[in-house]
C-alpha atoms as a PDB file:
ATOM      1  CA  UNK A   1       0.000   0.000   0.000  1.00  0.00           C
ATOM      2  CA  UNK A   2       2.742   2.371   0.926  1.00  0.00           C
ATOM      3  CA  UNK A   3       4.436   2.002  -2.615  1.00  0.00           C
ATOM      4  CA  UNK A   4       1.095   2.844  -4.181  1.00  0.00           C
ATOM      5  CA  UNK A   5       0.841   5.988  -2.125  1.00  0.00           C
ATOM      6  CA  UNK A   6       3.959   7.232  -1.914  1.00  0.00           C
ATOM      7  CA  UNK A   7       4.239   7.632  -5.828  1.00  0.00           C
ATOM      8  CA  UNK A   8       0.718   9.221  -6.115  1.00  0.00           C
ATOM      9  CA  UNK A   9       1.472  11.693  -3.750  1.00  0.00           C
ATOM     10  CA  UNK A  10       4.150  12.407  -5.711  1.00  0.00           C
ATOM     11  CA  UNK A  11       2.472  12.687  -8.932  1.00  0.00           C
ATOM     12  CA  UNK A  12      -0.548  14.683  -7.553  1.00  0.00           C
ATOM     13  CA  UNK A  13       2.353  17.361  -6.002  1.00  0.00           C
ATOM     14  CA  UNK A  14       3.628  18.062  -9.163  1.00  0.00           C
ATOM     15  CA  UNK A  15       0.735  18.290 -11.209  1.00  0.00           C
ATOM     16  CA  UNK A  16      -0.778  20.983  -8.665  1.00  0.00           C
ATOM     17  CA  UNK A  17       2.727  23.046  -9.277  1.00  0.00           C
ATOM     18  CA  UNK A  18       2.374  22.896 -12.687  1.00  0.00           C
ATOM     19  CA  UNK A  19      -1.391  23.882 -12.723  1.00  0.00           C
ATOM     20  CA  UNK A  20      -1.300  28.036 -12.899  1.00  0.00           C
ATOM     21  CA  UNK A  21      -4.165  30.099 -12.154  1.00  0.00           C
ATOM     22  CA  UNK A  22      -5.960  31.475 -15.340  1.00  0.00           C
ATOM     23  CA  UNK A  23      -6.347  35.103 -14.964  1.00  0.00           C
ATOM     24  CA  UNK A  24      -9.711  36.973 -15.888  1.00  0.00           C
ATOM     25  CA  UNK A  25      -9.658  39.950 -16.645  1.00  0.00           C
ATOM     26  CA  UNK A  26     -13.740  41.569 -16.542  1.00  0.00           C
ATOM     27  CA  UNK A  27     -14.532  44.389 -18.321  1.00  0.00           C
ATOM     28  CA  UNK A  28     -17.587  46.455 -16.274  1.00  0.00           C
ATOM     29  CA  UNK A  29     -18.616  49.933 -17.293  1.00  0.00           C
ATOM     30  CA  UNK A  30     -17.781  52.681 -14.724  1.00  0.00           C
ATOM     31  CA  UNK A  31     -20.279  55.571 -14.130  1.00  0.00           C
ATOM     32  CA  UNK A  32     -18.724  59.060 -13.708  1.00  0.00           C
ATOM     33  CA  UNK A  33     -20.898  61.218 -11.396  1.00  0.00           C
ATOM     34  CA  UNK A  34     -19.900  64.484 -12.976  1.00  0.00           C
ATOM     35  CA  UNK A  35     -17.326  65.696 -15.131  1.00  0.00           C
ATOM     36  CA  UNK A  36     -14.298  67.107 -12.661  1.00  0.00           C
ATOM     37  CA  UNK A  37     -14.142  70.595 -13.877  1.00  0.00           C
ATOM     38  CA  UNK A  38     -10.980  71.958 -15.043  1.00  0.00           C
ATOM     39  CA  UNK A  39      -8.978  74.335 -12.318  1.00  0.00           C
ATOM     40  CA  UNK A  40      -6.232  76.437 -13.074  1.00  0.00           C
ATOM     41  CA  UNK A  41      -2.690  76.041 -11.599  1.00  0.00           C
ATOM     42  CA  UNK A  42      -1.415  78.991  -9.872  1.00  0.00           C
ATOM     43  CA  UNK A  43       0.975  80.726 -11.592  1.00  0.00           C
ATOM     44  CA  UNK A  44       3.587  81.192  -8.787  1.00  0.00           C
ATOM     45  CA  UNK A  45       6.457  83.177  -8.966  1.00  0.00           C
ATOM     46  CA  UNK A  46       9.534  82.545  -7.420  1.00  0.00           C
ATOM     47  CA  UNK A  47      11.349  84.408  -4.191  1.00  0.00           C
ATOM     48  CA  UNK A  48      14.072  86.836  -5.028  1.00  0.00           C
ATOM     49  CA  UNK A  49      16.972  85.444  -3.088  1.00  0.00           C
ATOM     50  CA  UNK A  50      19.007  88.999  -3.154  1.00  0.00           C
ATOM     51  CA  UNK A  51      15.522  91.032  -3.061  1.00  0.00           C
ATOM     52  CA  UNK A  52      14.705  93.712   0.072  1.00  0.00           C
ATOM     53  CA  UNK A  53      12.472  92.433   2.461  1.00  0.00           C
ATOM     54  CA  UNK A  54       9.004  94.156   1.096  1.00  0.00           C
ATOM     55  CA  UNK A  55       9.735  92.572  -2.210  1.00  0.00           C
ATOM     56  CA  UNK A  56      10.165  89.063  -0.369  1.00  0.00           C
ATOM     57  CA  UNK A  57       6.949  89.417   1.537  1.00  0.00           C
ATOM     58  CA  UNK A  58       4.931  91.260  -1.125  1.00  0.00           C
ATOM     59  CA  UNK A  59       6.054  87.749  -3.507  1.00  0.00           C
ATOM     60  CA  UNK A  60       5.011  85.616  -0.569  1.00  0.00           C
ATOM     61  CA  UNK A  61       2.012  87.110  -0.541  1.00  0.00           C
ATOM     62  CA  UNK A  62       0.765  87.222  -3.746  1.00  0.00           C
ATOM     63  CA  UNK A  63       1.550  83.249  -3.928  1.00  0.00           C
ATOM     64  CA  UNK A  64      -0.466  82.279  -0.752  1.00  0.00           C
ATOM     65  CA  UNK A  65      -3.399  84.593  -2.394  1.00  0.00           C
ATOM     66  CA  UNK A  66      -2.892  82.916  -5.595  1.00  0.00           C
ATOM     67  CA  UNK A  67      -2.505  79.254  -4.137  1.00  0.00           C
ATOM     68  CA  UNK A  68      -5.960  80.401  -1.467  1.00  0.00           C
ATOM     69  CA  UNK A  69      -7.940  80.967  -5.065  1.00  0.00           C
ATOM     70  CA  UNK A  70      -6.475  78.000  -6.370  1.00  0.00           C
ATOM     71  CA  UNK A  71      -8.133  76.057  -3.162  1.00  0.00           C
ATOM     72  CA  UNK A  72     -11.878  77.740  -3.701  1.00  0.00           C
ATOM     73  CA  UNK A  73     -11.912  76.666  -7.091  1.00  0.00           C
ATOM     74  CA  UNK A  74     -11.022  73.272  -5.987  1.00  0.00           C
ATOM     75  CA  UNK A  75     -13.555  73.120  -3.300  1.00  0.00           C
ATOM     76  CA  UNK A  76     -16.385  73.879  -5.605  1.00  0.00           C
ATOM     77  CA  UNK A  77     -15.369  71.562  -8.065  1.00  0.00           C
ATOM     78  CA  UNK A  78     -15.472  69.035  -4.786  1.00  0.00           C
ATOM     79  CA  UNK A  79     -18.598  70.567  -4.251  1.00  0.00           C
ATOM     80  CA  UNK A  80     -20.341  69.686  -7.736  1.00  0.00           C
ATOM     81  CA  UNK A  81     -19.695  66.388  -8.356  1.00  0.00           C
ATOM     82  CA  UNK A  82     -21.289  65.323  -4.368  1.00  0.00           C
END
């Protein structure tokens, strides 16, 4: 009995190795809820290394109002497509 088994097992081991798993792929349609508006970039400028102070600041500031439109925009295109 144990010569009968011993070379089954064996044959039934590699046959499951040699068995690979058929990949699927499906193809289901995917509903968009809205169309994602399109939203600017800011057009930042960059810092004056060798600039006065005011300049510095002034640059700063104009980027964080830029980049604070920037972030409305993008919160009402969040908005819309709830």
């Amino acid at each position: 009995m144990k010569r009968f088994l011993i070379p089954l097992l064996g044959i039934t081991l590699c046959s499951c190795s040699l068995c690979t798993p058929e990949i699927r792929y499906i193809k289901k349609p995917v509903f968009i809820k809205c169309r994602i508006p399109e939203v600017p970039k800011a057009d930042l400028k960059p810092v004056p290394e060798n600039a006065t102070y005011p300049v510095k600041l002034q640059t700063i500031l104009n980027n964080y109002f830029k980049l604070q439109k920037e972030n409305k925009m993008l919160r009402e295109a969040i908005k819309v497509c709830q």
